[in-house]
C-alpha atoms as a PDB file:
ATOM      1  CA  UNK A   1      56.391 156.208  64.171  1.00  0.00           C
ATOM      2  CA  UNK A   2      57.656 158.858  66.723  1.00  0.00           C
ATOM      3  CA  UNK A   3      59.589 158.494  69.018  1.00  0.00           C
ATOM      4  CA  UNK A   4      57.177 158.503  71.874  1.00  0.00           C
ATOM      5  CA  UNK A   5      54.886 155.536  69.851  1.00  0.00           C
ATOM      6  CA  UNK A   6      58.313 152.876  70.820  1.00  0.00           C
ATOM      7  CA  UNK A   7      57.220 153.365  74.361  1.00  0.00           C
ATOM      8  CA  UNK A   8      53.465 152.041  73.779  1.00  0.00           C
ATOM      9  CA  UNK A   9      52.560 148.661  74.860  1.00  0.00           C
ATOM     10  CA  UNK A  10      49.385 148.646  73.140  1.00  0.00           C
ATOM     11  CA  UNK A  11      47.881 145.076  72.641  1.00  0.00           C
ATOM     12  CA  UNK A  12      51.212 143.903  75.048  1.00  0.00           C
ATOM     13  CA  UNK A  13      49.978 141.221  77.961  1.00  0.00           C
ATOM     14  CA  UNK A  14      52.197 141.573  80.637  1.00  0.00           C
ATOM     15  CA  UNK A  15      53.023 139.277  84.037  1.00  0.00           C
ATOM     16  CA  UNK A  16      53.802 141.033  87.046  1.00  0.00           C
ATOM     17  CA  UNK A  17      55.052 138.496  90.224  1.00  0.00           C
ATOM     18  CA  UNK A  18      54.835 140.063  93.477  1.00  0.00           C
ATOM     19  CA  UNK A  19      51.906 142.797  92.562  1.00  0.00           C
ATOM     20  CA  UNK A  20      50.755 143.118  95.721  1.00  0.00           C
ATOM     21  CA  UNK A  21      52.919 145.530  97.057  1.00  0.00           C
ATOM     22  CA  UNK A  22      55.455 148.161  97.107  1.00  0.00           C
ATOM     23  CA  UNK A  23      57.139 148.207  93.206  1.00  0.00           C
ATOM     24  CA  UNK A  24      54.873 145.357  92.172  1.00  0.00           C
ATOM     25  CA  UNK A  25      52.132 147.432  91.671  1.00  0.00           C
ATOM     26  CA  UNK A  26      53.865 150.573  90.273  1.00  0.00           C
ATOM     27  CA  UNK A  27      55.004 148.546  87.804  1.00  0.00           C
ATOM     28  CA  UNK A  28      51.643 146.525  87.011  1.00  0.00           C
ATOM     29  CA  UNK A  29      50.007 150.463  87.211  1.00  0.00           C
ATOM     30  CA  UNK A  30      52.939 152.040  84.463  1.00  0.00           C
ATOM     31  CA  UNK A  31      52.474 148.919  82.359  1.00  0.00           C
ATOM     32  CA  UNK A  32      48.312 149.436  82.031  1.00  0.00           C
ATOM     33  CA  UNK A  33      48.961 153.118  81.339  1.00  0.00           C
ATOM     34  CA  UNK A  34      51.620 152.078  78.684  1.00  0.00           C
ATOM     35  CA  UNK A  35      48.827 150.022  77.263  1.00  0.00           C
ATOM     36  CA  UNK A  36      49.421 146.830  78.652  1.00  0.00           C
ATOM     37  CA  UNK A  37      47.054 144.487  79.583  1.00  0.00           C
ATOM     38  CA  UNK A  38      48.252 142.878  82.621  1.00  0.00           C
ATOM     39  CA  UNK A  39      48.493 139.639  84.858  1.00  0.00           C
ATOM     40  CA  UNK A  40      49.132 139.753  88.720  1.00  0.00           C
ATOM     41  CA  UNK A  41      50.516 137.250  90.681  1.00  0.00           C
ATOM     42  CA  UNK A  42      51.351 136.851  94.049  1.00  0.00           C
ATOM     43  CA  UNK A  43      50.921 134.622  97.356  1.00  0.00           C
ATOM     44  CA  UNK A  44      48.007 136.596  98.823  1.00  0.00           C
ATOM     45  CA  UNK A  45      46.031 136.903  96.421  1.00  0.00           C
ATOM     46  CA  UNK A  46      43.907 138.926  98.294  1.00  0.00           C
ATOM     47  CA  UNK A  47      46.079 141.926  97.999  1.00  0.00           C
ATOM     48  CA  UNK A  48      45.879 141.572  94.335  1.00  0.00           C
ATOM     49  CA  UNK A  49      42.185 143.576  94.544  1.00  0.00           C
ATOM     50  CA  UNK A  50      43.710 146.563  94.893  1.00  0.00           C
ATOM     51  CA  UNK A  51      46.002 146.723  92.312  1.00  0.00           C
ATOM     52  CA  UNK A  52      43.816 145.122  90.019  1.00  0.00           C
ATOM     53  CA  UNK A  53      41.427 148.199  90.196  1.00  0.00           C
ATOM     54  CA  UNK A  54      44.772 150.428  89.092  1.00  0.00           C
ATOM     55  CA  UNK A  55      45.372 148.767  85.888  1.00  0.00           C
ATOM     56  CA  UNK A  56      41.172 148.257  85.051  1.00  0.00           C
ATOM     57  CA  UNK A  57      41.028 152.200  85.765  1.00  0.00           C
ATOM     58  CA  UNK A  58      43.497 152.529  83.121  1.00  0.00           C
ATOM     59  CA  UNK A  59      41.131 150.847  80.490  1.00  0.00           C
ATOM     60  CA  UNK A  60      43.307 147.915  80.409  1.00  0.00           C
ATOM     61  CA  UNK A  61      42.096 144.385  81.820  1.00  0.00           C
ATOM     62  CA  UNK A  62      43.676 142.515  84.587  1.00  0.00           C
ATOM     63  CA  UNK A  63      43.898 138.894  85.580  1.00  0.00           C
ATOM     64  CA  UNK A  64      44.914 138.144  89.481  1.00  0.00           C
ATOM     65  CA  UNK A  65      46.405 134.657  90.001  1.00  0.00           C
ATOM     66  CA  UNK A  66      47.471 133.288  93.431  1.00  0.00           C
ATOM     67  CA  UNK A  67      51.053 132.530  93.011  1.00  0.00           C
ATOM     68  CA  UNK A  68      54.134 131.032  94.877  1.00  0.00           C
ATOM     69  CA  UNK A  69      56.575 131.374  92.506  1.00  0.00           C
ATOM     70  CA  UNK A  70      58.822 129.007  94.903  1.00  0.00           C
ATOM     71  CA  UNK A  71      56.914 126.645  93.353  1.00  0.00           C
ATOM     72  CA  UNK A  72      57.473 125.708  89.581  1.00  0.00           C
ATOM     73  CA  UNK A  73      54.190 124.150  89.243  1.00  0.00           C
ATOM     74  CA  UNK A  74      52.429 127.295  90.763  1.00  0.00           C
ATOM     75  CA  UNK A  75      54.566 129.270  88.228  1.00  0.00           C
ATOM     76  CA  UNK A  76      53.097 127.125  84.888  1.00  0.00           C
ATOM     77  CA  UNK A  77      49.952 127.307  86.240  1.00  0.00           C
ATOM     78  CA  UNK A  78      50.005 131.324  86.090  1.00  0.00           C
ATOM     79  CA  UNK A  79      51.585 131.165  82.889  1.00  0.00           C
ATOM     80  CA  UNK A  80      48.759 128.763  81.773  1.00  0.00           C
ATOM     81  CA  UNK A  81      46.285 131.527  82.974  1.00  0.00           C
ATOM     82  CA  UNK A  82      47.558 134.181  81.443  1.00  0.00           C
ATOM     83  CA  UNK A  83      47.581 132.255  77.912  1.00  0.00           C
ATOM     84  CA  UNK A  84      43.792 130.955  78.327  1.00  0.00           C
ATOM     85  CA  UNK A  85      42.873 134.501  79.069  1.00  0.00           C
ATOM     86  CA  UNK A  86      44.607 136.208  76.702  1.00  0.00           C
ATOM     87  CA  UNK A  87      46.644 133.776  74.491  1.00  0.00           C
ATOM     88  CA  UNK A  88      50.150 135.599  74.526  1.00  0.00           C
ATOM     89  CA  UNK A  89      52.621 136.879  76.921  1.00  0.00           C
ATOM     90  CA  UNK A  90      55.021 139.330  76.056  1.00  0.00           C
ATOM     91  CA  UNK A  91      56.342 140.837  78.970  1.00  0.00           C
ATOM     92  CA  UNK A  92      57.145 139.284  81.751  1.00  0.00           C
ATOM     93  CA  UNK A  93      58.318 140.975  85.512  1.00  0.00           C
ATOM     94  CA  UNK A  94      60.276 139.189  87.968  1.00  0.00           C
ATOM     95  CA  UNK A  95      59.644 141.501  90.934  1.00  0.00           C
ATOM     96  CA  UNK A  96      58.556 138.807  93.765  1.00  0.00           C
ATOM     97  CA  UNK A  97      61.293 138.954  96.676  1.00  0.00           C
ATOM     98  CA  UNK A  98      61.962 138.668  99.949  1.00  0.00           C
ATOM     99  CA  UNK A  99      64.650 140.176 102.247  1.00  0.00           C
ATOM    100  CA  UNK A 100      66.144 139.096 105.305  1.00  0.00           C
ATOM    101  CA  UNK A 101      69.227 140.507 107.646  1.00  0.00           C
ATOM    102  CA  UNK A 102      70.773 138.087 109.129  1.00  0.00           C
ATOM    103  CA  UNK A 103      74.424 137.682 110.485  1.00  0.00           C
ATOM    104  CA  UNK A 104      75.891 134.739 108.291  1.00  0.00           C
ATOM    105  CA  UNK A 105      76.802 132.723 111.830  1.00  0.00           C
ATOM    106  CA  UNK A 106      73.435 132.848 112.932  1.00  0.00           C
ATOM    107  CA  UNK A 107      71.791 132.176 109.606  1.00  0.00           C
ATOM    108  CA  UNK A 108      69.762 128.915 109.308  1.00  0.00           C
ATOM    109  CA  UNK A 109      69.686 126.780 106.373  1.00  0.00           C
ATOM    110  CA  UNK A 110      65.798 127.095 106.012  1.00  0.00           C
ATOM    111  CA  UNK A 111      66.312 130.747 105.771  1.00  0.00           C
ATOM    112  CA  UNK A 112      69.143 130.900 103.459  1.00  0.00           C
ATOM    113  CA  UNK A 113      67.160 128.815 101.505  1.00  0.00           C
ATOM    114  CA  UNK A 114      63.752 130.506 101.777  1.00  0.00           C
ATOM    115  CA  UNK A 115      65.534 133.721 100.245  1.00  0.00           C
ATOM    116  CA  UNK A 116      67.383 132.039  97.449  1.00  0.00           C
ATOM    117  CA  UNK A 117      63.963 129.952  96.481  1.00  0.00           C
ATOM    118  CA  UNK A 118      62.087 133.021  96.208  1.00  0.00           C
ATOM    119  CA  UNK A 119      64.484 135.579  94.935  1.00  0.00           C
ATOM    120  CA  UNK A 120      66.801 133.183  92.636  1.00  0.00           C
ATOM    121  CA  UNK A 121      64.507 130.212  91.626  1.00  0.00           C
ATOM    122  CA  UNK A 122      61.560 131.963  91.425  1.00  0.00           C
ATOM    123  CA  UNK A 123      62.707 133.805  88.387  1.00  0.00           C
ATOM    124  CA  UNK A 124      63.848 131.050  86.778  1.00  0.00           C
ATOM    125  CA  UNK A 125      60.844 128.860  87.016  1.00  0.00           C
ATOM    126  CA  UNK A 126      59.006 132.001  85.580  1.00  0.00           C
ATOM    127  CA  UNK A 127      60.928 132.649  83.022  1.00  0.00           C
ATOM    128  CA  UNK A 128      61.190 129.040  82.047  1.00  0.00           C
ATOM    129  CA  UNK A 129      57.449 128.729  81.969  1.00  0.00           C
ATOM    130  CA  UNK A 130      57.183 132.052  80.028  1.00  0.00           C
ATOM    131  CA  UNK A 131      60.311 131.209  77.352  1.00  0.00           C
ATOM    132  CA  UNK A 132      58.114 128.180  76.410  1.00  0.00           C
ATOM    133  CA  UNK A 133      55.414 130.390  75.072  1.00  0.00           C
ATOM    134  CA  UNK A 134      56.664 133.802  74.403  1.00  0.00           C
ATOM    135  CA  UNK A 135      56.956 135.110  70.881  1.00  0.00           C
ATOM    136  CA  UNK A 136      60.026 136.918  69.217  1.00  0.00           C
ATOM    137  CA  UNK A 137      59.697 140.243  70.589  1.00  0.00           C
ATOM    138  CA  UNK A 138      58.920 139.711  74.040  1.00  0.00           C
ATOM    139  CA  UNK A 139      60.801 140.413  77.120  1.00  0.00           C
ATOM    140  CA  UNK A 140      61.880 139.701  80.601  1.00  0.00           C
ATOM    141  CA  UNK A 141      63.067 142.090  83.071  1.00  0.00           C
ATOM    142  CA  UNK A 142      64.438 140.354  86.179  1.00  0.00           C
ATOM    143  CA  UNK A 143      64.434 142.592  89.343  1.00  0.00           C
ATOM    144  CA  UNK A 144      67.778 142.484  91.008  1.00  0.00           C
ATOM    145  CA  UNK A 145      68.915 144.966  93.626  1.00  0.00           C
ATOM    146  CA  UNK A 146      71.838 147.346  93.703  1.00  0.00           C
ATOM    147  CA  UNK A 147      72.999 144.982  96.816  1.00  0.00           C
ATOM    148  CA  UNK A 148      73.571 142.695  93.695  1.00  0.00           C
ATOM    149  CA  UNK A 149      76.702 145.058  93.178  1.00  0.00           C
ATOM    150  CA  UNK A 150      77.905 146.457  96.266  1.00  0.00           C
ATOM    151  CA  UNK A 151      76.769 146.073 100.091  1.00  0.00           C
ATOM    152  CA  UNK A 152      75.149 148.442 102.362  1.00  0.00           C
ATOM    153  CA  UNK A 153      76.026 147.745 106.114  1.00  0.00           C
ATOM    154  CA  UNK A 154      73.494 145.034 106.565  1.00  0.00           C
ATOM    155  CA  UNK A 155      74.046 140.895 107.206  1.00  0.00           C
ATOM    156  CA  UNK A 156      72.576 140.248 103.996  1.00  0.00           C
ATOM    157  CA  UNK A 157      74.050 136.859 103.002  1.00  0.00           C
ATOM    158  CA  UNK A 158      71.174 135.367 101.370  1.00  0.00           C
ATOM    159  CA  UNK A 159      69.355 138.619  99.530  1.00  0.00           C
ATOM    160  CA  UNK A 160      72.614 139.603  98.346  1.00  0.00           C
ATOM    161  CA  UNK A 161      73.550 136.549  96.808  1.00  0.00           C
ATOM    162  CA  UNK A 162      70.368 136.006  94.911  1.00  0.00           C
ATOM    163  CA  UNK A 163      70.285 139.489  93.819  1.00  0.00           C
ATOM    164  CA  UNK A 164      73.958 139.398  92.115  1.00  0.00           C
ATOM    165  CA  UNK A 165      72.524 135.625  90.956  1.00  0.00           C
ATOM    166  CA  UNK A 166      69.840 137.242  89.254  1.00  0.00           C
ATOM    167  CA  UNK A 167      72.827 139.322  87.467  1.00  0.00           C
ATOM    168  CA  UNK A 168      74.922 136.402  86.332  1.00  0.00           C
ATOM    169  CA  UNK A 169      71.018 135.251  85.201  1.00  0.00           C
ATOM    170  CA  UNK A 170      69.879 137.125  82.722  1.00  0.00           C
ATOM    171  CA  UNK A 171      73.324 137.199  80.649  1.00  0.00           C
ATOM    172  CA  UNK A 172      73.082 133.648  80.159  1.00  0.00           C
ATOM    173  CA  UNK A 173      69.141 133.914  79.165  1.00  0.00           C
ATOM    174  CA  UNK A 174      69.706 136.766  77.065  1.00  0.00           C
ATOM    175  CA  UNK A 175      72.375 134.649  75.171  1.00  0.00           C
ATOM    176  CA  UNK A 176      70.084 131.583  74.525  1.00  0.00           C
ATOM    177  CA  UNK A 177      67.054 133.487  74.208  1.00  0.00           C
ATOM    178  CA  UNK A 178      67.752 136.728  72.337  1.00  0.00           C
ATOM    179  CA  UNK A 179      68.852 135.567  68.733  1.00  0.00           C
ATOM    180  CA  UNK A 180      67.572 132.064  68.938  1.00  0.00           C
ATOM    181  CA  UNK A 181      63.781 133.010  70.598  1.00  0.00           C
ATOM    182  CA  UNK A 182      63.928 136.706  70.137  1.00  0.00           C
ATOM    183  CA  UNK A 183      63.179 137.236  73.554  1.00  0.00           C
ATOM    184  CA  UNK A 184      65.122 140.060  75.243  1.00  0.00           C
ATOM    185  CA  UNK A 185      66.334 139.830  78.918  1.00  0.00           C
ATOM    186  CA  UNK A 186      67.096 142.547  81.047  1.00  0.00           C
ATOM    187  CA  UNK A 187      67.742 143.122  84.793  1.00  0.00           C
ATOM    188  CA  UNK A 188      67.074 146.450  86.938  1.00  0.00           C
ATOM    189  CA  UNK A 189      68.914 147.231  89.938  1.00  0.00           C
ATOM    190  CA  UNK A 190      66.924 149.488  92.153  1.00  0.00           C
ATOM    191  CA  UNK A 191      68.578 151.714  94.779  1.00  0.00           C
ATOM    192  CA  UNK A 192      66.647 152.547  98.094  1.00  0.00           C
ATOM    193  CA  UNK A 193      63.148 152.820  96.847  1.00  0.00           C
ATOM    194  CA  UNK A 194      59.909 152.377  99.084  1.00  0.00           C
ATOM    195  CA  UNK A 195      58.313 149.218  99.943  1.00  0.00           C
ATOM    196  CA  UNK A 196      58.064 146.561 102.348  1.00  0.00           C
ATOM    197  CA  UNK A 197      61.665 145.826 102.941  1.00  0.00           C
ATOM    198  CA  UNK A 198      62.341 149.083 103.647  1.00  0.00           C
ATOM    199  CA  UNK A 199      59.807 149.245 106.279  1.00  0.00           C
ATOM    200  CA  UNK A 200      61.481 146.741 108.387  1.00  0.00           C
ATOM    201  CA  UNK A 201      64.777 148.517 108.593  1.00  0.00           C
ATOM    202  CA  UNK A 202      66.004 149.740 111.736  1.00  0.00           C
ATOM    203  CA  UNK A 203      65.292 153.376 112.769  1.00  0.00           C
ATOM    204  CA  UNK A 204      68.214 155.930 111.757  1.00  0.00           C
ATOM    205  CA  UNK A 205      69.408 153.593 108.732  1.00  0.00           C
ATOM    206  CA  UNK A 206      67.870 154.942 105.861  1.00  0.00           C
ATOM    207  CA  UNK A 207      69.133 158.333 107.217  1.00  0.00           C
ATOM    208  CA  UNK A 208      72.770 156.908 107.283  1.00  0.00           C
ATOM    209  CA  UNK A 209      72.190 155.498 103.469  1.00  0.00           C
ATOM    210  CA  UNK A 210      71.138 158.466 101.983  1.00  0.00           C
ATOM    211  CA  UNK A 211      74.752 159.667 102.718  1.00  0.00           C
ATOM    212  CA  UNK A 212      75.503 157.611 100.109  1.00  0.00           C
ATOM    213  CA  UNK A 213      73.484 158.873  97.694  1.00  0.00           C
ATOM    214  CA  UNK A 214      74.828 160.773  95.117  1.00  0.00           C
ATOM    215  CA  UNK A 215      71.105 162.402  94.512  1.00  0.00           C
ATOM    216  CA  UNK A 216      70.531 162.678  98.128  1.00  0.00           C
ATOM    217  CA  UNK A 217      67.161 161.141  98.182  1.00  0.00           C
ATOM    218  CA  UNK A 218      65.269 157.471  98.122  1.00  0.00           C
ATOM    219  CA  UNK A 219      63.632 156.946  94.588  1.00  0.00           C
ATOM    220  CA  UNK A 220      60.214 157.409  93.462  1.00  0.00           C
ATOM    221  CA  UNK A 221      58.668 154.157  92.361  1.00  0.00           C
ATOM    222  CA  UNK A 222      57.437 155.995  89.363  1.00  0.00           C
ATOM    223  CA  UNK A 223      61.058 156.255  88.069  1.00  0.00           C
ATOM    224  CA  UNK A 224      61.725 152.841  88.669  1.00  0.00           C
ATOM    225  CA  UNK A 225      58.472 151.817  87.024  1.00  0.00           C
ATOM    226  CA  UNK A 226      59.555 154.286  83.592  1.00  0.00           C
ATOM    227  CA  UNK A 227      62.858 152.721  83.655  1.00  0.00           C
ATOM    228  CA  UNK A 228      60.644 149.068  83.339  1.00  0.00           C
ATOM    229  CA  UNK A 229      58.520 150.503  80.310  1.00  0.00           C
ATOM    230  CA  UNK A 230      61.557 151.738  78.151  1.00  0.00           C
ATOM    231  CA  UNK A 231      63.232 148.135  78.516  1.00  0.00           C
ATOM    232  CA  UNK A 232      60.004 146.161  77.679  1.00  0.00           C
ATOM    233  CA  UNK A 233      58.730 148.359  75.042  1.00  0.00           C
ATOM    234  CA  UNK A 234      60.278 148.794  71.219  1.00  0.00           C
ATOM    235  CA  UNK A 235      62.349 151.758  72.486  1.00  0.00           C
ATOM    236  CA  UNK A 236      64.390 149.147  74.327  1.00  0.00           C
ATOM    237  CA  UNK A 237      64.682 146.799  71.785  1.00  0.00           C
ATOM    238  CA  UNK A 238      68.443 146.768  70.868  1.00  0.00           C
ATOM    239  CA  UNK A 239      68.896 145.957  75.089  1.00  0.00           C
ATOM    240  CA  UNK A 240      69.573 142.568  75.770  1.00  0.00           C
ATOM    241  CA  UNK A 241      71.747 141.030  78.550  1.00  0.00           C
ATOM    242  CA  UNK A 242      72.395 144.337  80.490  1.00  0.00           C
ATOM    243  CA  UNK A 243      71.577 145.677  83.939  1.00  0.00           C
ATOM    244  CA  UNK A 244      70.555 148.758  84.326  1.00  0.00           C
ATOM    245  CA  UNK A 245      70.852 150.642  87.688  1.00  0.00           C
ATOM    246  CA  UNK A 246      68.735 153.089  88.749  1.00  0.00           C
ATOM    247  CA  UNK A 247      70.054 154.309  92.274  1.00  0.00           C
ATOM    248  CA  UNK A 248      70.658 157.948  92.286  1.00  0.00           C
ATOM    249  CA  UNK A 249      74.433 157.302  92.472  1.00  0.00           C
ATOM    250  CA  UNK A 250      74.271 154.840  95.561  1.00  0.00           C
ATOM    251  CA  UNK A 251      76.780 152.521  93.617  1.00  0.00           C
ATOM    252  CA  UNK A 252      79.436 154.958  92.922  1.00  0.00           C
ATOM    253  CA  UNK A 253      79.879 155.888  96.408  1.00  0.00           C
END
């Protein structure tokens, strides 16, 4: 085997949360092209169409399943889905989040809460539904945030907390799972990257951000998305418990 063959996820079936958007469906994309076949989740399920067509363009097949992953029973069902249609998972992506700025004395509880159900518990009831079935070699790759590590000028309370939650997360699954399951966990911490979040930011702030960034530029999905691959596939496979940042030096600064 070369070394290019440990990146292939040939006969892999991989879940994607929140692949109607933004990374979520970079990441469903890279996986198909890596050879994935993969499984889409997310609220609006009508979204899903779109991204759907990206990984069945790649040859691969696809399976969209409305999801809340606030919702443990809505997270078994898609794990039940993706079994009956393809009777494994070995990848699965915790990417569904939401993001809100909010000054901590003005925060409510139901938004507080909204963020940590989504961001927090929402991985957890995933990858609870998906370390009852997985097989030794699979892996999870949480989706944390560089706000996990540091802060960034924004009221962020809630999103920051889950983030660095997410952290403290996957050590502990990685250290039940890994030897016992052989199921690798992993978290990425994105920088400033595209998406819906970053649409709702105030004019002028990404501007002030980039200041920050070592590499002097937001990320390209597509980097984030090749960072994903290498920790799923067999190239990654001596990675457990880590987080990897990818935030062209934000974190440093």
């Amino acid at each position: 085997m070369g070394v290019l063959d440990m990146f292939s996820l040939d006969g892999k079936v991989a879940i994607v949360t929140g692949a109607s958007s933004g990374l979520g469906v970079a990441f469903a994309q890279s996986l198909a092209e890596a050879g994935a076949d993969v499984v889409l989740g997310a609220r609006r399920v009508e979204r899903l169409a779109q991204t759907r067509e990206l990984v069945e363009s790649t040859g691969r097949r696809a399976l969209a399943v409305a999801t809340d992953v606030a919702d443990p029973d809505s997270c078994r069902n898609l794990v039940e889905a993706a079994m009956l249609e393809f009777g494994h998972v070995d990848v699965l992506v915790n990417n569904a989040g939401i993001g809100t700025a909010v000054p901590a004395t003005r925060e409510s509880t139901e938004e507080f809460r909204a963020v940590i159900d989504v961001n927090l518990n929402g991985a957890y009831w995933m990858a609870q539904a998906c370390g009852r079935v997985m097989q030794h070699g699979s892996s999870i790759v949480n989706i944390s945030s560089v706000l996990g590590l540091t802060t960034a000028g924004l009221p962020q309370a809630a999103y920051t907390a889950s983030k660095a939650a997410l952290i403290g997360l996957t050590r502990d699954l990685a250290q039940q799972w890994t030897g016992r399951k052989g199921i690798r966990v992993n978290a990425i911490a994105p920088g400033f990257f595209a998406s819906e979040m970053t649409e709702q930011f105030q004019p002028g702030y990404l501007d002030l951000m980039m200041t920050r960034v070592v590499a002097g530029r937001m990320g390209d999905a597509r980097e984030l998305a090749a960072t994903l691959v290498w920790l799923v596939s067999e190239a990654g496979g001596y990675v457990t418990g880590q987080t990897i940042v990818v935030d062209g030096g934000v974190s440093i600064t």
